[in-house]
N, C-alpha and C. Protein backbone atom coordinates (compact mmCIF):
# COMPACT_ATOMS: atom_id res chain seq x y z
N UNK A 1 1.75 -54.64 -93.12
CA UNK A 1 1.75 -53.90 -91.87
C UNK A 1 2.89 -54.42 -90.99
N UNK A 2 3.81 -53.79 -90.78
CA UNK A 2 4.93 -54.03 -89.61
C UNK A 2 4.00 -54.19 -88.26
N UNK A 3 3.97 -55.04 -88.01
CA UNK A 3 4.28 -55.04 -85.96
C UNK A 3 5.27 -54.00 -85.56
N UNK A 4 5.07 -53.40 -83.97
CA UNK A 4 5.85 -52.48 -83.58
C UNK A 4 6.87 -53.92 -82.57
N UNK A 5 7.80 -53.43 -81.91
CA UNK A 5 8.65 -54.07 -81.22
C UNK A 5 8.07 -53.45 -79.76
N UNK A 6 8.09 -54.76 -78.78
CA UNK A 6 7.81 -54.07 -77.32
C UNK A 6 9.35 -54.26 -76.51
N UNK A 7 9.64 -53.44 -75.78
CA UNK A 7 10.42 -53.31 -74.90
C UNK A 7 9.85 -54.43 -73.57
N UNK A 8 10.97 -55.42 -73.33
CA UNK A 8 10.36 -56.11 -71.93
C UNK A 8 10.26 -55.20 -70.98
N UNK A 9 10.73 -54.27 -70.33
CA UNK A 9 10.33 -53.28 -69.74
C UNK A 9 8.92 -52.60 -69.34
N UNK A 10 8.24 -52.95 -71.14
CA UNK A 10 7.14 -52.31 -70.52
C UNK A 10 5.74 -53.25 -70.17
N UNK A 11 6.15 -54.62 -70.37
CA UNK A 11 5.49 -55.37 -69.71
C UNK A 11 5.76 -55.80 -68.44
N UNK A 12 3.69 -56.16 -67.79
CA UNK A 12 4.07 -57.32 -66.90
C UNK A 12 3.90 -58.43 -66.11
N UNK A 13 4.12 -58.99 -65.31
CA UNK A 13 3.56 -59.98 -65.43
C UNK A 13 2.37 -60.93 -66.00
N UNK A 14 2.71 -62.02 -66.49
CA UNK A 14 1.64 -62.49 -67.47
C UNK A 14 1.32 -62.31 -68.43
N UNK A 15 2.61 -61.87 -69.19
CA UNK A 15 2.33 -61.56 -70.46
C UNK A 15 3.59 -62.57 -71.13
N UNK A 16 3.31 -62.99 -72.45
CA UNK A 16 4.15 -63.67 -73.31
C UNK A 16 4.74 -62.91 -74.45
N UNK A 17 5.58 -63.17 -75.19
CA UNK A 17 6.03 -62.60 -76.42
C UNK A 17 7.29 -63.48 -76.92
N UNK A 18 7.73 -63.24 -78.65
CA UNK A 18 8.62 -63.59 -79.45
C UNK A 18 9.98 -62.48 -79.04
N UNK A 19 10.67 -62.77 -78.84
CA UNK A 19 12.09 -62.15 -78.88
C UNK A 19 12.57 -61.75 -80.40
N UNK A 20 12.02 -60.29 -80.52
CA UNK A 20 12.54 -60.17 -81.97
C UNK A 20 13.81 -59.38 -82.75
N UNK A 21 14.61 -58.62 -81.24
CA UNK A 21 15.83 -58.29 -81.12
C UNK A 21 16.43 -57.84 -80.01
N UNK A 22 17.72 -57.33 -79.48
CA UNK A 22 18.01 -56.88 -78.31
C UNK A 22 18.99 -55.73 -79.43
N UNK A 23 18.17 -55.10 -78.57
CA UNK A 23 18.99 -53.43 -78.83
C UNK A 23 19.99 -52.87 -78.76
N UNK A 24 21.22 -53.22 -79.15
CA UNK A 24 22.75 -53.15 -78.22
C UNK A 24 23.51 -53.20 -80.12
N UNK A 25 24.21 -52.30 -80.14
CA UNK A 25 25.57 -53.02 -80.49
C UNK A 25 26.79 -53.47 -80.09
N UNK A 26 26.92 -53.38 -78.72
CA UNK A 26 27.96 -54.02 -77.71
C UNK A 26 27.83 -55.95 -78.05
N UNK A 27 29.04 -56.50 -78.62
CA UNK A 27 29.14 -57.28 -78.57
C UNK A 27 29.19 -58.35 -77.11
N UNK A 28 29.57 -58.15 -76.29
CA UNK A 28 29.74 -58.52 -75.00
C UNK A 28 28.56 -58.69 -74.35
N UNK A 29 27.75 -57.72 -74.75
CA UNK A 29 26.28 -57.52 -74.00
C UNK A 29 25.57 -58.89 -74.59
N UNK A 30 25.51 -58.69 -75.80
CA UNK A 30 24.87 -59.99 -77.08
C UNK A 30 25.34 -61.39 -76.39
N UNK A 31 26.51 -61.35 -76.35
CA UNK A 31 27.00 -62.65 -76.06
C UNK A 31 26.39 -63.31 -74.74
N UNK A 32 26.32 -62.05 -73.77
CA UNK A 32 26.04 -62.45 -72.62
C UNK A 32 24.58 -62.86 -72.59
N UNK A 33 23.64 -62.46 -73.47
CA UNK A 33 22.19 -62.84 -73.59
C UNK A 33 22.05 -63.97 -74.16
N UNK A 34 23.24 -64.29 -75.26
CA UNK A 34 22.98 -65.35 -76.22
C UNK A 34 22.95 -66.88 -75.17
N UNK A 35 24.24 -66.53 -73.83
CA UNK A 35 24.53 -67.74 -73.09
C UNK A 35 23.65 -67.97 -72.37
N UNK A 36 22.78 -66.86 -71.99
CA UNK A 36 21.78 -67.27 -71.50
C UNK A 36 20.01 -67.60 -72.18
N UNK A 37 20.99 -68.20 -72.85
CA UNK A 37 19.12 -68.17 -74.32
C UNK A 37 18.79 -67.30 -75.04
N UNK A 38 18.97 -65.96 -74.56
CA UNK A 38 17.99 -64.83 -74.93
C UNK A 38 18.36 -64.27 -76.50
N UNK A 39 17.44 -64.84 -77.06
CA UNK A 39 18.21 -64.23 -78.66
C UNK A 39 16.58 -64.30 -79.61
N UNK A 40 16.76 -63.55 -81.10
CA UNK A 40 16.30 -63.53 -81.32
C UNK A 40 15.11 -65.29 -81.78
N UNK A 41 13.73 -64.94 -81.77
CA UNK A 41 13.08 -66.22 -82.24
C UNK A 41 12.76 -66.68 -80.88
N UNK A 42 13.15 -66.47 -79.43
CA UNK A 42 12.31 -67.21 -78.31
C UNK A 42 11.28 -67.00 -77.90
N UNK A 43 10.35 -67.81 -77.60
CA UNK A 43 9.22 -67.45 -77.19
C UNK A 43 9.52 -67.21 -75.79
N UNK A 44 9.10 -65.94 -74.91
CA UNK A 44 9.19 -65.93 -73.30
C UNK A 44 8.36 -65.29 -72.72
N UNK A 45 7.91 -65.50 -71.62
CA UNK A 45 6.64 -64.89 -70.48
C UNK A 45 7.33 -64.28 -69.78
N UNK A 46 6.83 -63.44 -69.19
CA UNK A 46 7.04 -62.60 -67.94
C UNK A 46 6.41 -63.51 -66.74
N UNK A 47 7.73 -64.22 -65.94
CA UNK A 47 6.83 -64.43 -64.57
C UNK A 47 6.70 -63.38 -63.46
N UNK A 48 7.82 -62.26 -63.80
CA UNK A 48 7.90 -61.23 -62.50
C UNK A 48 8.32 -60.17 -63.28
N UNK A 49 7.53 -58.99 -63.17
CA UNK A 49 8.38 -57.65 -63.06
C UNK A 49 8.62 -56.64 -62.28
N UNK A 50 8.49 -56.92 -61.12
CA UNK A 50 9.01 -56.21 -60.28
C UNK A 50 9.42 -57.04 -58.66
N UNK A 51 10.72 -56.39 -58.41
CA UNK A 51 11.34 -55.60 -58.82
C UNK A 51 12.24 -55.40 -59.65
N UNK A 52 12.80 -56.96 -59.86
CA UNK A 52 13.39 -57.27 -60.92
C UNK A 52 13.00 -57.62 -62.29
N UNK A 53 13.01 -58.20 -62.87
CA UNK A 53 12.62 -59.19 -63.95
C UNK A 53 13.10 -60.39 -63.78
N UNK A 54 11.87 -61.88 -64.13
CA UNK A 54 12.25 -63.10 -64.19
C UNK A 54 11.22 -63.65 -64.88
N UNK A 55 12.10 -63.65 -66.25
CA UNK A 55 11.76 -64.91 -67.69
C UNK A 55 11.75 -65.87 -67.72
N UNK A 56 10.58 -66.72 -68.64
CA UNK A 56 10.99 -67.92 -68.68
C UNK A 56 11.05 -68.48 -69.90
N UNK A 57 11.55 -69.25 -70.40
CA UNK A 57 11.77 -69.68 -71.93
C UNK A 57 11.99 -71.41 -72.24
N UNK A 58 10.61 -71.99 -72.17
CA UNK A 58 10.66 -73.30 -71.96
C UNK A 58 11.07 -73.82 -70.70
N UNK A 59 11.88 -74.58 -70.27
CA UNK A 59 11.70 -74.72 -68.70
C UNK A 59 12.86 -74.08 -67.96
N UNK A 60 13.15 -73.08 -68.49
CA UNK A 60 14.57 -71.94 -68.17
C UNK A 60 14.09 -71.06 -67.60
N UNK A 61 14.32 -70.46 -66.03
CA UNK A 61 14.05 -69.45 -66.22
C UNK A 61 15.80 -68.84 -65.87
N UNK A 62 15.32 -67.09 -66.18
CA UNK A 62 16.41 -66.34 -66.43
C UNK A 62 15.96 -64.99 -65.40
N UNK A 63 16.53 -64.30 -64.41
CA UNK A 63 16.41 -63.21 -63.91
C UNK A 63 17.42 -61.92 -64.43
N UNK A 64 16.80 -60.82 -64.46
CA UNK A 64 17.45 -59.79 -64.91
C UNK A 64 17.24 -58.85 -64.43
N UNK A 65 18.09 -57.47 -64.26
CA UNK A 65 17.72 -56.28 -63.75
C UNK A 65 17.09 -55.29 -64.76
N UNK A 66 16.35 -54.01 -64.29
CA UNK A 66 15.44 -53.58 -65.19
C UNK A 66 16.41 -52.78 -66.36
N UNK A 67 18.01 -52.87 -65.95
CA UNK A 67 18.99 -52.42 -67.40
C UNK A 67 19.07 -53.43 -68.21
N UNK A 68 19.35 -54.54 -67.92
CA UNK A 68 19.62 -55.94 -68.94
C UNK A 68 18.28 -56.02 -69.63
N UNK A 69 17.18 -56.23 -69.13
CA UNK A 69 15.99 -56.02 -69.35
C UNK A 69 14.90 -54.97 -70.24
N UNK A 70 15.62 -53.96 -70.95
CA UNK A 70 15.39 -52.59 -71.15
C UNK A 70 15.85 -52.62 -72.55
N UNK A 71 16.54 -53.88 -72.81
CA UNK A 71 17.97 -54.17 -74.64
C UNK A 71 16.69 -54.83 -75.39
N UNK A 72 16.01 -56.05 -74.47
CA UNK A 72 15.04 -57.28 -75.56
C UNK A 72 13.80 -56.04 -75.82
N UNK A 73 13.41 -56.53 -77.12
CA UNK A 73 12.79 -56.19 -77.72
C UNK A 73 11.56 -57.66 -77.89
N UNK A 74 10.33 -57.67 -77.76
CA UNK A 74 9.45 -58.48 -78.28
C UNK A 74 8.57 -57.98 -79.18
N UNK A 75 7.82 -59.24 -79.89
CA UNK A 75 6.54 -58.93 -81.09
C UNK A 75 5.70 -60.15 -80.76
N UNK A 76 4.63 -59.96 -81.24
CA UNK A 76 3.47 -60.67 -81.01
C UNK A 76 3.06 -61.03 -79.80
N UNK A 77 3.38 -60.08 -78.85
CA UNK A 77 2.76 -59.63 -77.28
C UNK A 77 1.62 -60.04 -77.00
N UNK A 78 0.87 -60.87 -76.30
CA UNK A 78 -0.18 -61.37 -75.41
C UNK A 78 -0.32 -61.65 -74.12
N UNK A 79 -1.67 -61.21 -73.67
CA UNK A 79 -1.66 -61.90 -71.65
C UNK A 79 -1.82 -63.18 -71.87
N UNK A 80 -1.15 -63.90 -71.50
CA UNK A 80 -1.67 -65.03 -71.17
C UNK A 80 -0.71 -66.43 -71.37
């Protein structure tokens, strides 16, 4: 059975998940996620979604707007 992929988008707050791709073939875009952690295999929570977005990924956090935010893809989605 495949898992489906969640869009960070459509979570929110208080929820966790695996980073299991970002949706882009724009290299530039990739890069710019990669410098900031965001790549496939991280584990990250939602501390805020609105109005922005702000992730956290071990003791990192990362803010994003709801376009940057709209590419990650997660799997194995939980509250908590």
């Amino acid at each position: 059975m495949v898992e489906p992929n969640w869009r960070l988008t459509s979570l929110n707050s208080g929820y966790s998940g695996i980073i299991s791709g970002i949706d882009t073939d724009e290299g530039d875009r990739i890069r710019k996620f990669m410098m900031m952690g965001i790549m496939p295999g991280v584990k990250i929570r939602v501390i805020r979604s609105h109005p922005g977005y702000i992730i956290g990924a071990g003791n990192t956090r990362v803010a994003l707007d709801s376009d940057l935010a709209g590419f990650i893809l997660l799997k194995e989605v939980k509250k908590g």
